[in-house]
C-alpha atoms as a PDB file:
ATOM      1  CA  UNK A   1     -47.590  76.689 -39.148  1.00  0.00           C
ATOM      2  CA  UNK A   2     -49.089  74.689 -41.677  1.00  0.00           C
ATOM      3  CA  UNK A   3     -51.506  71.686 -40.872  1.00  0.00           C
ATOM      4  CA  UNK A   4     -50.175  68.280 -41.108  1.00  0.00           C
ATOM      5  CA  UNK A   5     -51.979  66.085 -44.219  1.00  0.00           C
ATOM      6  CA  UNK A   6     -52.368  62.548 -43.556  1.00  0.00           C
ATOM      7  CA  UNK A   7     -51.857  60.606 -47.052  1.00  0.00           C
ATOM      8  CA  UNK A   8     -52.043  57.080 -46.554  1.00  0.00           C
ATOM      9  CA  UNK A   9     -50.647  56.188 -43.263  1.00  0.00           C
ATOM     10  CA  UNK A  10     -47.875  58.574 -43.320  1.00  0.00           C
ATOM     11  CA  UNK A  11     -47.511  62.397 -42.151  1.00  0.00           C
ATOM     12  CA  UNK A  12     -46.232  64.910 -44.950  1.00  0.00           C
ATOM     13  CA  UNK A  13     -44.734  66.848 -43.016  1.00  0.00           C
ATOM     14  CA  UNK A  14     -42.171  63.942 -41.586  1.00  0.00           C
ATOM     15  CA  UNK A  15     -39.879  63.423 -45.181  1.00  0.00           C
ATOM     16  CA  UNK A  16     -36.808  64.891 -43.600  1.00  0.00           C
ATOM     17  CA  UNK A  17     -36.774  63.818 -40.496  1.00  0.00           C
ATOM     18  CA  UNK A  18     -37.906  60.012 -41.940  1.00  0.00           C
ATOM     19  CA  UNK A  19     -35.067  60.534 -44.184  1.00  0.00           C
ATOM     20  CA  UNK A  20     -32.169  61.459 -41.560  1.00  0.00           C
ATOM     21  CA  UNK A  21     -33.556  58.663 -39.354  1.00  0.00           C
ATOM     22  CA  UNK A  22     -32.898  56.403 -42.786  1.00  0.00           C
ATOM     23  CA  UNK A  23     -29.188  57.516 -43.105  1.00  0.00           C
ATOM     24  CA  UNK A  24     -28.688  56.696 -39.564  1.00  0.00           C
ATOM     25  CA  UNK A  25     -30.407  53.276 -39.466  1.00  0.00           C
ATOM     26  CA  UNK A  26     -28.385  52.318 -42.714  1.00  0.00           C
ATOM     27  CA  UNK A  27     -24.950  53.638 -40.780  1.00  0.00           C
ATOM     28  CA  UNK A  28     -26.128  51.612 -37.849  1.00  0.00           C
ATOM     29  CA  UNK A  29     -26.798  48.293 -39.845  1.00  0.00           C
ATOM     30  CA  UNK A  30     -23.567  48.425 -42.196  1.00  0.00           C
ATOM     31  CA  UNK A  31     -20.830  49.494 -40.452  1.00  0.00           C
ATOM     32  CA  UNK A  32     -22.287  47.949 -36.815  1.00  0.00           C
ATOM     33  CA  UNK A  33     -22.092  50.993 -34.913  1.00  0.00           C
ATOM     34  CA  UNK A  34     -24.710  52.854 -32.671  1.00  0.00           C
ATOM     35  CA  UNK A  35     -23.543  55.734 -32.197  1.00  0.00           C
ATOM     36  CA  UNK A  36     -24.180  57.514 -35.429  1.00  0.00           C
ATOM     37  CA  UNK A  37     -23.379  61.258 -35.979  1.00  0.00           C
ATOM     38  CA  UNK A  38     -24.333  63.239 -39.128  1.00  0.00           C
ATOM     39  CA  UNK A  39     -22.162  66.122 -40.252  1.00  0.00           C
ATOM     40  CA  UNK A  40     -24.109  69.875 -40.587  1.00  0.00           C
ATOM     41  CA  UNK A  41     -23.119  69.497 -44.583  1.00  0.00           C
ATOM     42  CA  UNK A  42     -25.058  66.234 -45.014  1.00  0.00           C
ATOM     43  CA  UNK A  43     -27.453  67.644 -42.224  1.00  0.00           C
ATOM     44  CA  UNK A  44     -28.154  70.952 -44.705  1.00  0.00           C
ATOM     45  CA  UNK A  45     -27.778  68.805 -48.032  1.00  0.00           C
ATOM     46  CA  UNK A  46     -30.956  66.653 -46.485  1.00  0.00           C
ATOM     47  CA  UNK A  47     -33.355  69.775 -45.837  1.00  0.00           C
ATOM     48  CA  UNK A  48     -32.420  71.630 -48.573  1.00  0.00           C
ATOM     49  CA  UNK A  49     -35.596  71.645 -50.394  1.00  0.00           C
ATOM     50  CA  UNK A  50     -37.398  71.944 -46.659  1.00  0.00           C
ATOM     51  CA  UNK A  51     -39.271  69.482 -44.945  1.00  0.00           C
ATOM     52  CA  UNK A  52     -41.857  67.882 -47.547  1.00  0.00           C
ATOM     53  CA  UNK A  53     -39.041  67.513 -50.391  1.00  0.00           C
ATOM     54  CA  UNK A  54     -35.946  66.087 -49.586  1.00  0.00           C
ATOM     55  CA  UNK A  55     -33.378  64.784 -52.290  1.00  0.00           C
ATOM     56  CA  UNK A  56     -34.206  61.794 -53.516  1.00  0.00           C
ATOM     57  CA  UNK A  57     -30.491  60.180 -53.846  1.00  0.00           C
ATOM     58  CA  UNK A  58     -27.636  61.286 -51.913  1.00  0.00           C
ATOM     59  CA  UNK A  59     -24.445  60.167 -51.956  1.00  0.00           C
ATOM     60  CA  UNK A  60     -23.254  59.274 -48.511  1.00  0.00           C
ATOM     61  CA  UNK A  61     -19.441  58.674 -47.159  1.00  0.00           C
ATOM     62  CA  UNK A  62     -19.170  56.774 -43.560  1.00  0.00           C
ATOM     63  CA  UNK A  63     -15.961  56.527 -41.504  1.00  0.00           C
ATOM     64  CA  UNK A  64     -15.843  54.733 -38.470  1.00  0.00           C
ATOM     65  CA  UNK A  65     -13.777  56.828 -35.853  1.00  0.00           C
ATOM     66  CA  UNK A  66     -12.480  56.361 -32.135  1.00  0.00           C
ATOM     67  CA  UNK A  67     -14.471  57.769 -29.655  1.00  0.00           C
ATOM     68  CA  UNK A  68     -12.558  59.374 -27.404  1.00  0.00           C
ATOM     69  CA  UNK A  69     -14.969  60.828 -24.502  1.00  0.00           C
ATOM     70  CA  UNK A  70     -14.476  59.899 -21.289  1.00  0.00           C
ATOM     71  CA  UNK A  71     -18.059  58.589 -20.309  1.00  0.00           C
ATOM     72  CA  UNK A  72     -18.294  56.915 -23.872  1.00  0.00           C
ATOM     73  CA  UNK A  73     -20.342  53.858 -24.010  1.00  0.00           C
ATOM     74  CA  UNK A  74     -19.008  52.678 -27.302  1.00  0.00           C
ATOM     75  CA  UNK A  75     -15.127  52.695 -28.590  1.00  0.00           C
ATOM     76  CA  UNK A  76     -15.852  53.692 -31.932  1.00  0.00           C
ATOM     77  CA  UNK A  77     -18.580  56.281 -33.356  1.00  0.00           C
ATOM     78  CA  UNK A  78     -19.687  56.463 -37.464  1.00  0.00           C
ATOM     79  CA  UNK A  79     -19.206  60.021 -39.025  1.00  0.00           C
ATOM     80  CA  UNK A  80     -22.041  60.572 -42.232  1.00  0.00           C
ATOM     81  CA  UNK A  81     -21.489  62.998 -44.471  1.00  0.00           C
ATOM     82  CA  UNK A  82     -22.284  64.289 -48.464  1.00  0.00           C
ATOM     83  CA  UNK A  83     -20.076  63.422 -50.650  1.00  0.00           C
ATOM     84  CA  UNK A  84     -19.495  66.499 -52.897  1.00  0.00           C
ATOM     85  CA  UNK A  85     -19.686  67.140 -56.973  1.00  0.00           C
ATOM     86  CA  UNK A  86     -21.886  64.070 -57.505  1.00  0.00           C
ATOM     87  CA  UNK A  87     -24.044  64.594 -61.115  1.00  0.00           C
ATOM     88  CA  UNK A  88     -24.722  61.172 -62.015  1.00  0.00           C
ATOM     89  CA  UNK A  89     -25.873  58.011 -59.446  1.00  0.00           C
ATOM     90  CA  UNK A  90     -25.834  56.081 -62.938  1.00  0.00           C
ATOM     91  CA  UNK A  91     -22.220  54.941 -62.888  1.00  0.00           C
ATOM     92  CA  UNK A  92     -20.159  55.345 -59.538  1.00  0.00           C
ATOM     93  CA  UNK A  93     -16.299  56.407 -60.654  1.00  0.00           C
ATOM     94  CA  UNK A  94     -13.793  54.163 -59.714  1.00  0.00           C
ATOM     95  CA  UNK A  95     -11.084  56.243 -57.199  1.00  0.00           C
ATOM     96  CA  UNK A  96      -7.718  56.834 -59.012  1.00  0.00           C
ATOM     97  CA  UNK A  97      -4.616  55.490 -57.023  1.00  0.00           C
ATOM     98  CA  UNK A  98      -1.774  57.875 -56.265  1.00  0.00           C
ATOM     99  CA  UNK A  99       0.900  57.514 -58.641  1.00  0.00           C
ATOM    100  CA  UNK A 100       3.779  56.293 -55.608  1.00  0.00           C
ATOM    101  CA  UNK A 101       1.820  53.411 -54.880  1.00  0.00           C
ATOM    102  CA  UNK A 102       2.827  50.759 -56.819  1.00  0.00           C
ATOM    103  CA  UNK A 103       1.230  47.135 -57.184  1.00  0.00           C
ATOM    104  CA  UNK A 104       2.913  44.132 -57.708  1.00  0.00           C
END
């Protein structure tokens, strides 16, 4: 194991694990939730590079979902995970409609 390097007031070996804590702190604070679960995809998309580099931008999708456990303390639980195929964070696509939906 390699030594831990303080730079500033920070640990270097702490990116990933500051940046999972991120994703769940932003779940927490926009959708109102506690109970915050990240999916293994975003889970592996965050330490791909190990623990000193992770991604700098990731694209994230949340979905609030009933939680149905029997000892839950909350109803509802948020789900993170990657959104896939995402080359550019300079314009954000707008999602095509289906074509039986029609507006009036």
């Amino acid at each position: 194991m390699q030594p831990f390097w303080v730079i500033g007031s920070k640990l270097t070996m702490t990116e990933a694990p500051n940046a999972i804590k991120a994703v769940k702190k932003f779940a927490q604070l926009s959708m109102g939730v506690q109970d915050v679960r990240i999916s293994p995809g975003l889970n592996q998309a965050v330490w791909s590079r190990g623990v000193k580099s992770p991604p700098r931008r990731i694209r994230v999708r949340l979905e609030r979902k009933r939680n149905d456990d029997e000892g839950a303390k909350e109803k509802l639980y948020v789900l993170a995970s990657i959104v896939e195929g995402v080359t550019s964070f300079k314009v954000r696509p707008t999602p095509l409609l289906s074509q039986s939906v029609e507006l009036t």
